[in-house]
PDB file of N, CA and C in Angstrom:
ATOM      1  N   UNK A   1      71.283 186.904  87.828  1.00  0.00           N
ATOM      2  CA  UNK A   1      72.327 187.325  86.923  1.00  0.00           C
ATOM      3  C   UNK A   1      71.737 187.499  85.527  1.00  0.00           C
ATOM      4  N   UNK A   2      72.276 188.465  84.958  1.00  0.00           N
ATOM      5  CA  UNK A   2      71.599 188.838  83.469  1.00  0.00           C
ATOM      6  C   UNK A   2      72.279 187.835  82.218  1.00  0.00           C
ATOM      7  N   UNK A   3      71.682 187.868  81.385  1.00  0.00           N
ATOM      8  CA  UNK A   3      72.586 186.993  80.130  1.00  0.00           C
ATOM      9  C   UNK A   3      71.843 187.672  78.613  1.00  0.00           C
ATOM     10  N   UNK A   4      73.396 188.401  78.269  1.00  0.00           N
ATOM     11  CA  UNK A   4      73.112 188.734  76.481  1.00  0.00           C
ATOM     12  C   UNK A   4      73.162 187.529  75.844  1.00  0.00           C
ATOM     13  N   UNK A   5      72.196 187.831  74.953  1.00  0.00           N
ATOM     14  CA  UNK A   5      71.430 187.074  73.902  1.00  0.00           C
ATOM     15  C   UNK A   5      71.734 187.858  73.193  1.00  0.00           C
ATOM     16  N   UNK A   6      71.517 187.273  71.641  1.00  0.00           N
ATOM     17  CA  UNK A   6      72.007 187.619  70.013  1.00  0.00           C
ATOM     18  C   UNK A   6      71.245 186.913  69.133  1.00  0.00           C
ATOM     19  N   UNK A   7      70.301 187.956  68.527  1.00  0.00           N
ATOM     20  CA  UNK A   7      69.312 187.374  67.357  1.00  0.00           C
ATOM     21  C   UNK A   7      69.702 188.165  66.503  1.00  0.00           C
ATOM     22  N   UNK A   8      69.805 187.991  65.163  1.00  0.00           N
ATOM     23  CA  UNK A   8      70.263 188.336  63.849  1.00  0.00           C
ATOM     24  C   UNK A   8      71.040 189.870  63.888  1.00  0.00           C
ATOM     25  N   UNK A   9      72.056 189.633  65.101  1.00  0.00           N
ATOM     26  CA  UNK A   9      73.300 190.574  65.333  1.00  0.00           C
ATOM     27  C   UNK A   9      72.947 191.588  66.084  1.00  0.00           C
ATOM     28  N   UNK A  10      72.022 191.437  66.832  1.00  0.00           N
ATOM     29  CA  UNK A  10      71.612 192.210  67.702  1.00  0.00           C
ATOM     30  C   UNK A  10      70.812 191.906  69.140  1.00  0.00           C
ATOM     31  N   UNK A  11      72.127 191.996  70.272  1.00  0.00           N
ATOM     32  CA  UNK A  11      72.081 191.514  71.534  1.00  0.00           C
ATOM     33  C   UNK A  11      71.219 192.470  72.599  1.00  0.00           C
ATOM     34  N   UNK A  12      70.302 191.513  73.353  1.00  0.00           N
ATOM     35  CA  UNK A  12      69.537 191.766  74.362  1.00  0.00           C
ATOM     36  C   UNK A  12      70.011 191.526  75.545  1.00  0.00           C
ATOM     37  N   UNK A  13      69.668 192.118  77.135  1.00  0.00           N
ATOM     38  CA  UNK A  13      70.077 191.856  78.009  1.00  0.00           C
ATOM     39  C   UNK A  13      68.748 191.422  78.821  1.00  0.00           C
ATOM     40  N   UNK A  14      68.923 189.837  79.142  1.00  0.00           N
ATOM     41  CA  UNK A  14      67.730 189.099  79.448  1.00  0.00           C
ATOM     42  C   UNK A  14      68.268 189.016  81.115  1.00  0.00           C
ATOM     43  N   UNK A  15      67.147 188.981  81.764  1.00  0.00           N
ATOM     44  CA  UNK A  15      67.529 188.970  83.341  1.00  0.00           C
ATOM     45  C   UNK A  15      67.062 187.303  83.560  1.00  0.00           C
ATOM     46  N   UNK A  16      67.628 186.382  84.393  1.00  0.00           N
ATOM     47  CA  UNK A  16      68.390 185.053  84.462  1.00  0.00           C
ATOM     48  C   UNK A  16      66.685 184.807  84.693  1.00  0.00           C
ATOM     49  N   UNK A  17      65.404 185.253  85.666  1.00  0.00           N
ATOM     50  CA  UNK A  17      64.307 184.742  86.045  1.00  0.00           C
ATOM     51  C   UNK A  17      63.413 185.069  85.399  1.00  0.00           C
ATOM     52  N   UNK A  18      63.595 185.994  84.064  1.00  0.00           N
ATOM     53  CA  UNK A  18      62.529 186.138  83.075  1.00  0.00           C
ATOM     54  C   UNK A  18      63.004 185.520  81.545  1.00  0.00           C
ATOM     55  N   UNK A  19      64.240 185.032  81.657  1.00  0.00           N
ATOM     56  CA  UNK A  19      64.597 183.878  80.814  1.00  0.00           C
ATOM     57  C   UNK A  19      63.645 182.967  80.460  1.00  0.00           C
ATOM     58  N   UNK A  20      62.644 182.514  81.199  1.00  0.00           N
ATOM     59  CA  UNK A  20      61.812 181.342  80.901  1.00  0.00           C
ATOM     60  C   UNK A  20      60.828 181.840  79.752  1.00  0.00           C
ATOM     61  N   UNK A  21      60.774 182.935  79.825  1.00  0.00           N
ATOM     62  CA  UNK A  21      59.213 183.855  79.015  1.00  0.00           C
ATOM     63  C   UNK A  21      59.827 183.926  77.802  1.00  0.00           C
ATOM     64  N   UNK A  22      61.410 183.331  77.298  1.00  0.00           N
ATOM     65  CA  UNK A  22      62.082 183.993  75.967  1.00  0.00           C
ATOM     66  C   UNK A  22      62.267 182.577  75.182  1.00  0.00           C
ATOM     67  N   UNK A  23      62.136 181.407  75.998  1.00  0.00           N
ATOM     68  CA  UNK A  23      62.098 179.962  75.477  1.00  0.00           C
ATOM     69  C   UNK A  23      61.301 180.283  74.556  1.00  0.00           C
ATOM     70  N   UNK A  24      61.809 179.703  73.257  1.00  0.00           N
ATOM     71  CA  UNK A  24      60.880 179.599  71.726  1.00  0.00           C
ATOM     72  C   UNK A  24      60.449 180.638  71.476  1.00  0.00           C
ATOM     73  N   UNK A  25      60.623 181.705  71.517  1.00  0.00           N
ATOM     74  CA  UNK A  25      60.456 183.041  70.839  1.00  0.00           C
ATOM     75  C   UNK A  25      61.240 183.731  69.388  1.00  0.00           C
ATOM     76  N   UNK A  26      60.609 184.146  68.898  1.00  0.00           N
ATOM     77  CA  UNK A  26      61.296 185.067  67.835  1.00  0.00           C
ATOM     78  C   UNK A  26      61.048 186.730  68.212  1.00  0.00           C
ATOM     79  N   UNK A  27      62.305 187.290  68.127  1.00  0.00           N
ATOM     80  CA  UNK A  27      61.833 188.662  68.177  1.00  0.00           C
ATOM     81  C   UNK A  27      61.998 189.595  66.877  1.00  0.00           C
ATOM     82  N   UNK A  28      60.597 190.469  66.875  1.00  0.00           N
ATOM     83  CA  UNK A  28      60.693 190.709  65.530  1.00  0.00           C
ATOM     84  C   UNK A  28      60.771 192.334  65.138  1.00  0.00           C
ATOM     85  N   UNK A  29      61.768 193.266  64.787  1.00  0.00           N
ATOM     86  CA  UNK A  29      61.421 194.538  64.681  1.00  0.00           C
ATOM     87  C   UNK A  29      60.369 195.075  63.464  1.00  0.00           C
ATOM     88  N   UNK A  30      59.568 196.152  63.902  1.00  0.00           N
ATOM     89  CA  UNK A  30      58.324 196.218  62.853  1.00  0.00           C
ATOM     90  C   UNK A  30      58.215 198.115  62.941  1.00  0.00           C
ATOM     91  N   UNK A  31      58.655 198.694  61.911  1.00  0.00           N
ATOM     92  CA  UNK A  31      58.492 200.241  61.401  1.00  0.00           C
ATOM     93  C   UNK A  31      57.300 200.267  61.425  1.00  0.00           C
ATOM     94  N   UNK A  32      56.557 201.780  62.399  1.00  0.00           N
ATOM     95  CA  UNK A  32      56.568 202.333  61.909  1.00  0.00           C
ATOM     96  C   UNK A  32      55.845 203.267  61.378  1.00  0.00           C
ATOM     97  N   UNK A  33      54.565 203.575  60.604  1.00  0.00           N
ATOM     98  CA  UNK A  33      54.249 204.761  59.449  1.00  0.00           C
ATOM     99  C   UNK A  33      55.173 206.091  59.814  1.00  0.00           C
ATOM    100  N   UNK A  34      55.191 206.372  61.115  1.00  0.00           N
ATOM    101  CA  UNK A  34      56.051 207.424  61.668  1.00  0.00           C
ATOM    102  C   UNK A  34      57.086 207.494  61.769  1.00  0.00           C
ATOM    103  N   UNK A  35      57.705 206.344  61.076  1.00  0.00           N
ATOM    104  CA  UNK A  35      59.141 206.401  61.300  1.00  0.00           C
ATOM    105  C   UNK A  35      59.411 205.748  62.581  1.00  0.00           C
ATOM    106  N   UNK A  36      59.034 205.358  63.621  1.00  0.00           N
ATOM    107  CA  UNK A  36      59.652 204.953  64.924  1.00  0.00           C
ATOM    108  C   UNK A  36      59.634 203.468  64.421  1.00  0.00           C
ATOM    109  N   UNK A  37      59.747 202.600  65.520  1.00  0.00           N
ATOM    110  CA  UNK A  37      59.500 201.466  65.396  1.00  0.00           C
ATOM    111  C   UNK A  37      59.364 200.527  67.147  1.00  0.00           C
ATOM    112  N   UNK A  38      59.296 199.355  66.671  1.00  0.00           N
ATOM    113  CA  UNK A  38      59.188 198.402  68.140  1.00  0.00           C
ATOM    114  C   UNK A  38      59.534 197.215  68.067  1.00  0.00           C
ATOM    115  N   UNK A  39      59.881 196.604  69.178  1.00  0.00           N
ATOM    116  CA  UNK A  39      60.321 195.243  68.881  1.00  0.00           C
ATOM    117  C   UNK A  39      59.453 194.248  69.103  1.00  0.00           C
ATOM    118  N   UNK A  40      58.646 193.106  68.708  1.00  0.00           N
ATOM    119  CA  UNK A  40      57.411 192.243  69.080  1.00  0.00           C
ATOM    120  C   UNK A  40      57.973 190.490  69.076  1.00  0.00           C
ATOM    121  N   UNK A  41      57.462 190.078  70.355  1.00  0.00           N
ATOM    122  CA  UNK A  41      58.402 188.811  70.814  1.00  0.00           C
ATOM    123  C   UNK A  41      56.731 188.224  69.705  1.00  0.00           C
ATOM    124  N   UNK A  42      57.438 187.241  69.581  1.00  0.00           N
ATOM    125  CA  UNK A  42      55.911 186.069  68.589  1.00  0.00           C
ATOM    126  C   UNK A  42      56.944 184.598  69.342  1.00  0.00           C
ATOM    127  N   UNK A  43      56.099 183.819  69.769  1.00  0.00           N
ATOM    128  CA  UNK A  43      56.207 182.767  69.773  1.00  0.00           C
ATOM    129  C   UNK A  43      56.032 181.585  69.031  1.00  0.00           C
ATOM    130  N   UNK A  44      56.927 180.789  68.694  1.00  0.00           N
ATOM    131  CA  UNK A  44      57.362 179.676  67.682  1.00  0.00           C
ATOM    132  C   UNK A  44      57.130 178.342  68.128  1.00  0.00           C
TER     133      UNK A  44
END
């Protein structure tokens, strides 16, 4: 079963058996030169 998560107002859809890989994580969005961007998990 999946479970949304919510980090600084913006919800993810985590699947219930890769839940373990998100314990103590920060996720961090990072621009960019091109304008695009990505999201990068860092662990805490």
């Amino acid at each position: 079963m999946d479970e949304i998560t919510e980090q600084d107002g913006i919800e993810f859809l985590v699947n219930e058996r890769d839940k373990v890989y998100f314990d103590h994580v920060k996720i961090d969005y990072v621009r960019s030169l091109l304008g695009g961007g990505q999201f990068i998990v860092l662990r805490v």
